[in-house]
C-alpha atoms as a PDB file:
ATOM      1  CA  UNK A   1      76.243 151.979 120.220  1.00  0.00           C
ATOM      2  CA  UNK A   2      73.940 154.724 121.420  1.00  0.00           C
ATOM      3  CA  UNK A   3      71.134 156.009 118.966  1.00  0.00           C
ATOM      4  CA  UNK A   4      69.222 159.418 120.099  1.00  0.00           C
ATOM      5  CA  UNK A   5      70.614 161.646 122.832  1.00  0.00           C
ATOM      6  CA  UNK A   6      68.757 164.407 122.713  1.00  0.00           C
ATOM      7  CA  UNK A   7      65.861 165.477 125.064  1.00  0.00           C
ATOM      8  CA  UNK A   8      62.688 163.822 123.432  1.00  0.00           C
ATOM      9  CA  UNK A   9      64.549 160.795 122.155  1.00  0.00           C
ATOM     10  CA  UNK A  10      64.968 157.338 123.088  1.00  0.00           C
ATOM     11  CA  UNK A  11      68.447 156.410 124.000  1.00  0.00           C
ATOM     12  CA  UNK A  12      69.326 152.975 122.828  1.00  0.00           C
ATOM     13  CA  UNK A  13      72.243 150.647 124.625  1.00  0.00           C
ATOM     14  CA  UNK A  14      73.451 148.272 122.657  1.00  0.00           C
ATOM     15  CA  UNK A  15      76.838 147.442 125.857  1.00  0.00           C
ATOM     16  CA  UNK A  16      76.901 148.522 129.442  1.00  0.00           C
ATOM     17  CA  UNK A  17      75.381 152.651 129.643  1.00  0.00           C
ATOM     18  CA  UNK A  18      77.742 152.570 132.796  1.00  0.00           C
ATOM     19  CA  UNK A  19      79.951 154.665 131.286  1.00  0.00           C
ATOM     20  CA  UNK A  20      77.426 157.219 129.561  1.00  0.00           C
ATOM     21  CA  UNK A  21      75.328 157.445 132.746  1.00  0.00           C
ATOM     22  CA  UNK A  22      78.460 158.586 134.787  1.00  0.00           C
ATOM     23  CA  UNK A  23      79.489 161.654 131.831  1.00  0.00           C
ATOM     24  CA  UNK A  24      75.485 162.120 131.966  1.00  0.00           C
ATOM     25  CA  UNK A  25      75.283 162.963 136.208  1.00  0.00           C
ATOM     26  CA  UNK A  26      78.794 164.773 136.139  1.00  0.00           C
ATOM     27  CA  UNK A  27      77.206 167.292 133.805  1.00  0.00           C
ATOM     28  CA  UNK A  28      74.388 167.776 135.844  1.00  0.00           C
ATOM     29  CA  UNK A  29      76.287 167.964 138.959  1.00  0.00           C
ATOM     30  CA  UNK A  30      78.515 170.510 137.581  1.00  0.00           C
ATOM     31  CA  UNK A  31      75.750 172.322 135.334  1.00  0.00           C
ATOM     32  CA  UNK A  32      72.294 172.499 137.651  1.00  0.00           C
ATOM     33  CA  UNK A  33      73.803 171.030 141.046  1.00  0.00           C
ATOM     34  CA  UNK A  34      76.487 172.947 141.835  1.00  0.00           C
ATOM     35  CA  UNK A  35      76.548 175.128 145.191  1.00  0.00           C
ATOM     36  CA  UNK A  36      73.150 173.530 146.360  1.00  0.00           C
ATOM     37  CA  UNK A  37      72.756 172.394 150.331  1.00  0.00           C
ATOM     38  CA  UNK A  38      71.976 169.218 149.398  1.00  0.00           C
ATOM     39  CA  UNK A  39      75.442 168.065 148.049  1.00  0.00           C
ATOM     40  CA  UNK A  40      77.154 166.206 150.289  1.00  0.00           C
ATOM     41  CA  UNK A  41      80.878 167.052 149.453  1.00  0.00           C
ATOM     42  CA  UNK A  42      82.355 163.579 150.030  1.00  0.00           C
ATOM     43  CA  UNK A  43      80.757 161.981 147.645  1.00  0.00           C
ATOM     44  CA  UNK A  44      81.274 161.858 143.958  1.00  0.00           C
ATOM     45  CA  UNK A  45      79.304 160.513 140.598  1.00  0.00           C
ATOM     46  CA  UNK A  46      79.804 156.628 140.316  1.00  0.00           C
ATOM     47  CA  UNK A  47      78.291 154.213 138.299  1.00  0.00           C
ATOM     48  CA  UNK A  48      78.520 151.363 140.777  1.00  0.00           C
ATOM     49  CA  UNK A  49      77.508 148.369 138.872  1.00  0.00           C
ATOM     50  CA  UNK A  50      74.995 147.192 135.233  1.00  0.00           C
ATOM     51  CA  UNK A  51      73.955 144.299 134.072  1.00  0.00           C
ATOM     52  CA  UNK A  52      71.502 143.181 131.304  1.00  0.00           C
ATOM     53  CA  UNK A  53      68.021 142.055 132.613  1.00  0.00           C
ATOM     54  CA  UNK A  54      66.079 141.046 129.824  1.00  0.00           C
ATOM     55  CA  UNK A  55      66.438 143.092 126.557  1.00  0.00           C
ATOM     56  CA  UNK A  56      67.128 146.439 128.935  1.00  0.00           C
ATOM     57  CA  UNK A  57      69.618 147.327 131.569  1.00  0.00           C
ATOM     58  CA  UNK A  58      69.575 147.321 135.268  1.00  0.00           C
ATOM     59  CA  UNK A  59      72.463 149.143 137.490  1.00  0.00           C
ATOM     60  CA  UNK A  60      73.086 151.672 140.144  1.00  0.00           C
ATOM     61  CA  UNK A  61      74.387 154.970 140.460  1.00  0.00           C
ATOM     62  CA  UNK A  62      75.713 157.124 143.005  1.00  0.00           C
ATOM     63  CA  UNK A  63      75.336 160.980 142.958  1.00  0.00           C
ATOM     64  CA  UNK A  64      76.366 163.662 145.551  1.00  0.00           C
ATOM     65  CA  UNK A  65      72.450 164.320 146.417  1.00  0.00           C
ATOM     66  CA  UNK A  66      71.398 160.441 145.689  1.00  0.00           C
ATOM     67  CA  UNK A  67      71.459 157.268 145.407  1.00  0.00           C
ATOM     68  CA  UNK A  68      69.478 155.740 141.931  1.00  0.00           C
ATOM     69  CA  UNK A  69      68.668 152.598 140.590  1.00  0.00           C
ATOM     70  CA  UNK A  70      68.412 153.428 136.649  1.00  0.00           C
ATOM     71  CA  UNK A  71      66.520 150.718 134.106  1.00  0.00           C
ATOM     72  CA  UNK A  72      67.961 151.960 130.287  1.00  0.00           C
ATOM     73  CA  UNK A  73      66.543 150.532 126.905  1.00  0.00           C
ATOM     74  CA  UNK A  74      68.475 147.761 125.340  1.00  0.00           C
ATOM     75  CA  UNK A  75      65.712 146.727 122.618  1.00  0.00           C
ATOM     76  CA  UNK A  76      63.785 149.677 120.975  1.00  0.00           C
ATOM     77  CA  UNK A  77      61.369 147.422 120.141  1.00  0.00           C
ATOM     78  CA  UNK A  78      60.455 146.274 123.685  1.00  0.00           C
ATOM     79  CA  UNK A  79      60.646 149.450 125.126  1.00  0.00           C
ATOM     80  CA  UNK A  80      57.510 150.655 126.794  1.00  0.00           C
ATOM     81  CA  UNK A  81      57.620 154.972 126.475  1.00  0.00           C
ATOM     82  CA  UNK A  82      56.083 156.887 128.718  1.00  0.00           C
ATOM     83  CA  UNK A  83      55.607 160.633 129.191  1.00  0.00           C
ATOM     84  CA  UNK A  84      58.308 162.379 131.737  1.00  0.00           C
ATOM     85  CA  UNK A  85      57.062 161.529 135.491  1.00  0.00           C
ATOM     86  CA  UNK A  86      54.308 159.221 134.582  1.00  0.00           C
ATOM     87  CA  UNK A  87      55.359 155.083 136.574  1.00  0.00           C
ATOM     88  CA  UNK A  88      56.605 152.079 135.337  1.00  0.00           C
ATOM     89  CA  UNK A  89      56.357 148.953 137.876  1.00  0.00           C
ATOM     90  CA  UNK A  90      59.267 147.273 136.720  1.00  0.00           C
ATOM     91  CA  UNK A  91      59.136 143.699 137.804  1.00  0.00           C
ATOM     92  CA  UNK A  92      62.657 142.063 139.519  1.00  0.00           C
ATOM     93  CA  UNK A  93      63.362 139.321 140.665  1.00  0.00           C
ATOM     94  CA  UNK A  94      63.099 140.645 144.424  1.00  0.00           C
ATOM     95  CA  UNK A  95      59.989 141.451 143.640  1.00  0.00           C
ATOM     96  CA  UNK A  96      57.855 144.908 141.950  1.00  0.00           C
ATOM     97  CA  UNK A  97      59.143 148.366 142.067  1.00  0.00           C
ATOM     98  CA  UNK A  98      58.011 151.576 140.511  1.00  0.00           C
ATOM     99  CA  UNK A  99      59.832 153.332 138.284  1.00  0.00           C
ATOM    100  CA  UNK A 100      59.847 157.225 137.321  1.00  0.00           C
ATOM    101  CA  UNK A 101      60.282 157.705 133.670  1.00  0.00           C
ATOM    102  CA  UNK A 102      63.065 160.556 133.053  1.00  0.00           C
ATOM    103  CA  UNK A 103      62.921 162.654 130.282  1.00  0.00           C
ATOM    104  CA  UNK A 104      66.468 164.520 130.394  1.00  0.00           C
ATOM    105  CA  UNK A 105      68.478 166.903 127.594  1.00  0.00           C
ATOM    106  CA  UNK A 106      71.852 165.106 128.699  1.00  0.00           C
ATOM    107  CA  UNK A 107      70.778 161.592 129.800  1.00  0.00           C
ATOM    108  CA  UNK A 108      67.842 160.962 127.288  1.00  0.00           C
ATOM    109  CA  UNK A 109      65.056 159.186 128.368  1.00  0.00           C
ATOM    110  CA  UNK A 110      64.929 156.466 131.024  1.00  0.00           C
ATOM    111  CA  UNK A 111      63.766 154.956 134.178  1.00  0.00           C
ATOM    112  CA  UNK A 112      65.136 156.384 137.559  1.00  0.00           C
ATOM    113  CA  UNK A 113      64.322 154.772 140.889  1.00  0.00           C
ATOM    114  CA  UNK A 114      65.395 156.956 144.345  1.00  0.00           C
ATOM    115  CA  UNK A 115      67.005 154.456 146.841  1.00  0.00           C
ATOM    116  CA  UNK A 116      68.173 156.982 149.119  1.00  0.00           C
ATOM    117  CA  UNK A 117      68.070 160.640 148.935  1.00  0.00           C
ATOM    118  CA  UNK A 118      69.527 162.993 150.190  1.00  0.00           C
ATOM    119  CA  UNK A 119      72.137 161.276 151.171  1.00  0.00           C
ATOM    120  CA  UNK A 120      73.881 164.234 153.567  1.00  0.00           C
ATOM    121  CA  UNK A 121      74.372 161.136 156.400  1.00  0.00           C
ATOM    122  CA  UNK A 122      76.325 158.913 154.349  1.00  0.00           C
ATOM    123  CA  UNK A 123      80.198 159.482 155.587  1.00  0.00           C
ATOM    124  CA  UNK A 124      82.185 158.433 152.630  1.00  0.00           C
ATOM    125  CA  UNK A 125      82.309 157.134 149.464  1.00  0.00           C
ATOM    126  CA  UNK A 126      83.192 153.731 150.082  1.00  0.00           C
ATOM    127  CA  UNK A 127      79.663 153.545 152.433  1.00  0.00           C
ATOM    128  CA  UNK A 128      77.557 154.985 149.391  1.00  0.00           C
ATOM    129  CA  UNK A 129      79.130 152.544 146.820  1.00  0.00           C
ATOM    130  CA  UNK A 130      78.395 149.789 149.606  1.00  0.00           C
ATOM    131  CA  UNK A 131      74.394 150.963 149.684  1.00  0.00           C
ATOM    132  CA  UNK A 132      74.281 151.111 146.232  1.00  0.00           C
ATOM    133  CA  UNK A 133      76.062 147.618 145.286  1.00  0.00           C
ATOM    134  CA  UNK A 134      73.715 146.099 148.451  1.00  0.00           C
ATOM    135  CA  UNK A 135      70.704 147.547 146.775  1.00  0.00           C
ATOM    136  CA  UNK A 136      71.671 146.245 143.356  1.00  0.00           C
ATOM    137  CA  UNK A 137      72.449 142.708 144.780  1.00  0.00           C
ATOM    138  CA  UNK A 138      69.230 142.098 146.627  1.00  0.00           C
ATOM    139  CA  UNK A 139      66.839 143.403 144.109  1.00  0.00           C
ATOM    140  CA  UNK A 140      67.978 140.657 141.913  1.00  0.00           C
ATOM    141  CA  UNK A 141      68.760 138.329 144.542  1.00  0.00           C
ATOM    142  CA  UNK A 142      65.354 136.193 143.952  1.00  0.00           C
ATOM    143  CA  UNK A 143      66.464 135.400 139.987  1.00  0.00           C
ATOM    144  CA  UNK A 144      67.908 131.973 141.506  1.00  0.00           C
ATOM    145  CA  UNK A 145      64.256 130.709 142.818  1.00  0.00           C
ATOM    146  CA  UNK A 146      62.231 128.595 140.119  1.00  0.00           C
ATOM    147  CA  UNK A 147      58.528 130.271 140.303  1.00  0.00           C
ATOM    148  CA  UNK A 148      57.253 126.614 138.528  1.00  0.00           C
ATOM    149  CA  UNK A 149      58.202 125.003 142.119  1.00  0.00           C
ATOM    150  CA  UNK A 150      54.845 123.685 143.089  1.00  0.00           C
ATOM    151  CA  UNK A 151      56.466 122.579 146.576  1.00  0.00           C
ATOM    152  CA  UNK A 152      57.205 126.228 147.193  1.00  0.00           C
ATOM    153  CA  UNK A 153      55.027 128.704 149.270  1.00  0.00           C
ATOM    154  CA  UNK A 154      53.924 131.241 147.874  1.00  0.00           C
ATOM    155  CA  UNK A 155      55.041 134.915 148.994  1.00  0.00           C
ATOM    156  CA  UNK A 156      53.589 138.011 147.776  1.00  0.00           C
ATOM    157  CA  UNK A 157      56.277 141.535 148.428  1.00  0.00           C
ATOM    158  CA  UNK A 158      54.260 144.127 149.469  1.00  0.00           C
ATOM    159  CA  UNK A 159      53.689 146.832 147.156  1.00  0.00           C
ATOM    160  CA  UNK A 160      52.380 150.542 148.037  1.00  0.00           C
ATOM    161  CA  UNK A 161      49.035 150.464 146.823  1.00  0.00           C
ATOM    162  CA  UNK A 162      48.440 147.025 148.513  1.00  0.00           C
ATOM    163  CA  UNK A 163      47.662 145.101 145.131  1.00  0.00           C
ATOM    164  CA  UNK A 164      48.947 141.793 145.232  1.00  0.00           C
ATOM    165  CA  UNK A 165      51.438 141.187 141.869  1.00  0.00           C
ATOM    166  CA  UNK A 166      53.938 138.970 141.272  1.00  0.00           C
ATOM    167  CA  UNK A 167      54.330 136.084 143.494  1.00  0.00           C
ATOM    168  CA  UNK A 168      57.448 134.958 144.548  1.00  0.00           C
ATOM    169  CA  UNK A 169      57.735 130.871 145.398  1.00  0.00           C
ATOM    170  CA  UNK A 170      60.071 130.594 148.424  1.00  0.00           C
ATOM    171  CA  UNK A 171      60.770 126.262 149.545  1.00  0.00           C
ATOM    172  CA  UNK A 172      60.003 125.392 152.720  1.00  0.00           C
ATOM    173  CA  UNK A 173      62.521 122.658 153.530  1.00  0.00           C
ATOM    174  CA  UNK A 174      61.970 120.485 156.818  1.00  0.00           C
ATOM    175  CA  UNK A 175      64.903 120.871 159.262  1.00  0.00           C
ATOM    176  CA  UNK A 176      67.883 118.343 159.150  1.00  0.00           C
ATOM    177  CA  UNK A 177      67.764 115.046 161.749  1.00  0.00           C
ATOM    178  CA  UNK A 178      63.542 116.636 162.669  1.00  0.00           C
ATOM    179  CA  UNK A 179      63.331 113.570 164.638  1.00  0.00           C
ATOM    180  CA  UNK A 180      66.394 114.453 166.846  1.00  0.00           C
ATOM    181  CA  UNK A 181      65.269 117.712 167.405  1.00  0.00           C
ATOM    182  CA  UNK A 182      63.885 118.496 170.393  1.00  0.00           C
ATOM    183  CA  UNK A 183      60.057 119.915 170.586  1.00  0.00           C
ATOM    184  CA  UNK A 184      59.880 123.311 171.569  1.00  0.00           C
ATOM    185  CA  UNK A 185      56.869 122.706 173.597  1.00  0.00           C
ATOM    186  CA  UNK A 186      58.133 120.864 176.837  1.00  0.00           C
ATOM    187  CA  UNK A 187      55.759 117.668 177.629  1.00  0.00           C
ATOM    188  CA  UNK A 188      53.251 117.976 179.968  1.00  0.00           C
ATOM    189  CA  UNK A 189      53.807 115.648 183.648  1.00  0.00           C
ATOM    190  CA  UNK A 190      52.733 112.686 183.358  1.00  0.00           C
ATOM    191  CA  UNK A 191      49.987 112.721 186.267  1.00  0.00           C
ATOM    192  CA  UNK A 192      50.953 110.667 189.154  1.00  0.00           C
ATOM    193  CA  UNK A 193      49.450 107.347 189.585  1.00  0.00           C
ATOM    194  CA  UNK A 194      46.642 106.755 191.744  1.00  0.00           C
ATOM    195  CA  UNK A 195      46.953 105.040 195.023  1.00  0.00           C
ATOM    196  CA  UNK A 196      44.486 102.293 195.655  1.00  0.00           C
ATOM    197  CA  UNK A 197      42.384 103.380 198.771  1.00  0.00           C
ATOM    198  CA  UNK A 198      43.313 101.802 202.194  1.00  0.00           C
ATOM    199  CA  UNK A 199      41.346  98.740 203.183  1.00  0.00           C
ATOM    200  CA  UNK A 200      38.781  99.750 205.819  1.00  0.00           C
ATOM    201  CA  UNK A 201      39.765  98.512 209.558  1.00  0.00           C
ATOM    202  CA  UNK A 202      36.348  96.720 210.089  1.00  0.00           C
ATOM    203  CA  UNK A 203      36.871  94.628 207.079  1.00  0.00           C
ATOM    204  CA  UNK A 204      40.759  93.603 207.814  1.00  0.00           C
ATOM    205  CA  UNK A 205      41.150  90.526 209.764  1.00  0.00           C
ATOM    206  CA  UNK A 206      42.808  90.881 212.504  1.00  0.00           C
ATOM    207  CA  UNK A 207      43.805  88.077 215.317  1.00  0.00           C
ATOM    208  CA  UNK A 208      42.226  87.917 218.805  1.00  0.00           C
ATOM    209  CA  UNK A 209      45.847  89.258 220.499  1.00  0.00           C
ATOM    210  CA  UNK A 210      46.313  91.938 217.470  1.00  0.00           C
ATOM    211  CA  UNK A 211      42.656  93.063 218.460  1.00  0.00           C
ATOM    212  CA  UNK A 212      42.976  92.678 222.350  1.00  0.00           C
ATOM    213  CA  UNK A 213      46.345  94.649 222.154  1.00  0.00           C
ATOM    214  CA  UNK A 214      44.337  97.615 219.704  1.00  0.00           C
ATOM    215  CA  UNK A 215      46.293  96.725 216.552  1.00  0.00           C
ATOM    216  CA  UNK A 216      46.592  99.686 214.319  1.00  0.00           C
ATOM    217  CA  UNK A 217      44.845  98.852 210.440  1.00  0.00           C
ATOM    218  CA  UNK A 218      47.158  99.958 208.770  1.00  0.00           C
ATOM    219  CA  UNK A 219      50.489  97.842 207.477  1.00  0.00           C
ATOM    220  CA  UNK A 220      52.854 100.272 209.075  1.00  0.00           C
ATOM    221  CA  UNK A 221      51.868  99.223 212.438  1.00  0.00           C
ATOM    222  CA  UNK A 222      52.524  95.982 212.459  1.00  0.00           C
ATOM    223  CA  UNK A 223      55.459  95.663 214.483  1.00  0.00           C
ATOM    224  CA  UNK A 224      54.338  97.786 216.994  1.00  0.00           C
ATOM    225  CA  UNK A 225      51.884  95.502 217.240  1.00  0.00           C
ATOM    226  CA  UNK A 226      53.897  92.303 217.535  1.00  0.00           C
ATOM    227  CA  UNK A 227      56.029  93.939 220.397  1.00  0.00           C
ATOM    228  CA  UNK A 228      53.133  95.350 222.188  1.00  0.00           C
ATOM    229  CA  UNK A 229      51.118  91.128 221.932  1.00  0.00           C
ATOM    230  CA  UNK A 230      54.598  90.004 223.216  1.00  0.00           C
ATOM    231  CA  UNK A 231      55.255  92.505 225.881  1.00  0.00           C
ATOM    232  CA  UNK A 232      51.543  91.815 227.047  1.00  0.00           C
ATOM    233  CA  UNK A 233      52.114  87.598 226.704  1.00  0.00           C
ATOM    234  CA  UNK A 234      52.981  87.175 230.474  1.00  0.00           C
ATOM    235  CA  UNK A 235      49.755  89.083 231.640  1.00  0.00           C
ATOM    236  CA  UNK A 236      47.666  87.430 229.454  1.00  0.00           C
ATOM    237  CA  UNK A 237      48.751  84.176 231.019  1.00  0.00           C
ATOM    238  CA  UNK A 238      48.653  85.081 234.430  1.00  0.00           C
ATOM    239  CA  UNK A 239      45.018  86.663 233.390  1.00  0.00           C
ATOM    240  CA  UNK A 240      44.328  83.250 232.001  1.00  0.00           C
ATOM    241  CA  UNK A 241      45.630  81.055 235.200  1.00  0.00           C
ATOM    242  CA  UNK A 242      43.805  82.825 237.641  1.00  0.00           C
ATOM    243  CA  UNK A 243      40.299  82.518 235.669  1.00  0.00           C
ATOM    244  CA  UNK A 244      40.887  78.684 236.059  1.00  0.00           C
ATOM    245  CA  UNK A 245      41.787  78.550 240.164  1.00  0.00           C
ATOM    246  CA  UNK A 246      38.195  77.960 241.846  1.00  0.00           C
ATOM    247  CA  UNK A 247      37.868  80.412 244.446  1.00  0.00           C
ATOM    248  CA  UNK A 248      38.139  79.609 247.854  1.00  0.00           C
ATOM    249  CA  UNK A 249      34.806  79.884 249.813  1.00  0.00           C
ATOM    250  CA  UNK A 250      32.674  79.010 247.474  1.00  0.00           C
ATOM    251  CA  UNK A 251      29.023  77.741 247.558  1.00  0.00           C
ATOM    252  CA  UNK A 252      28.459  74.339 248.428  1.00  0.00           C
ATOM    253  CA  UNK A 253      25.551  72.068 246.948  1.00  0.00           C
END
């Protein structure tokens, strides 16, 4: 049921406009649009897809110049009128959008949003159906999301005039097996550990042969050592043997 049609009246839906929207753009395509550059000849009118959202309707439509989102009354009552070209922010789910209101001797009055015009780039039909069913989709996409979720974080879509409105509560959930994850941030070396200093020479003790042979302080030497005391063992005795033997000649008392 549809009550007023005519241009200055308010045109009610009680089911789906779908249907009357489609007759509504035809006309006009055929009545004010016809032999204008900015038809694109593949396309055709389309009412792609409507659903209730509150006590109006929200759908899409798709027109040989552009695409639309269109907001109809479903409840008289609840219907806020406007004067032709004068905006409604219309608040969905994905977040606020402005409205124009329409004013129109075949389609009544209503709320018309331009998603994409002119639409002289899209190829086919099939393509402009596929923006407009996208568009629908993801405007609505957010209905899902409970905005009482005080876990959520809050995220605010931007709007044109840079007002913050609506605020839509998006969960932050931690990621599955965290502690198995890797961090992203590599761990810094460990430094290496500090070598204790090397004792000093003049405070190692050292034997009399080590020191008579010029033993080395340090531990690496210390078989160079031992074979240079042994090598030098026979000299050292022979050194030893001779300081002992009295020497012949020597002064008598």
């Amino acid at each position: 049921m549809v009550a007023g049609n005519a241009k200055g009246q308010l045109r009610v839906f009680a089911q789906s406009p779908a249907d009357d929207f489609e007759r509504g753009f035809r006309e006009i395509e055929a009545c004010r649009m016809r032999g204008l550059p900015v038809l694109n000849p593949k396309l055709s009118v389309k009412a792609v897809r409507f659903r209730r959202f509150g006590n109006d309707w929200f759908g899409t439509v798709v027109t040989p110049w552009a695409i639309f989102a269109v907001y109809a009354c479903g409840a008289r009552e609840a219907w806020v009128d406007l004067p032709s070209g004068a905006t409604r922010t219309i608040e969905l789910p994905a977040g606020d959008f402005p409205f124009t209101a329409i004013d129109d001797e075949v389609l009544g009055r209503f709320l018309a949003l331009s998603l994409k015009s002119p639409v002289l780039d899209v190829g086919d039909q099939e393509t402009a159906e596929l923006i407009a069913n996208f568009a629908f989709e993801n405007m609505l996409t957010a209905q899902a999301i409970p905005e009482d979720d005080e876990a959520a974080t809050a995220w605010v879509p931007p709007t044109a005039d840079g007002e913050l409105r609506r605020v839509i509560p998006i969960r932050i959930a931690p990621p599955k097996d965290m502690e198995k994850t890797p961090a992203l941030t590599p761990k810094a070396p460990e430094a290496p550990a500090e070598e204790s200093p090397a004792e000093p020479f003049f405070k190692k003790r050292l034997s009399r042969r080590a020191l008579f042979a010029g033993a080395s302080a340090s531990a690496k030497d210390d078989a160079r050592v031992a074979d240079a005391v042994q090598a030098s063992q026979p000299y050292l005795e022979k050194a030893d043997r001779a300081d002992r033997t009295p020497t012949q000649g020597g002064a008598h008392d």
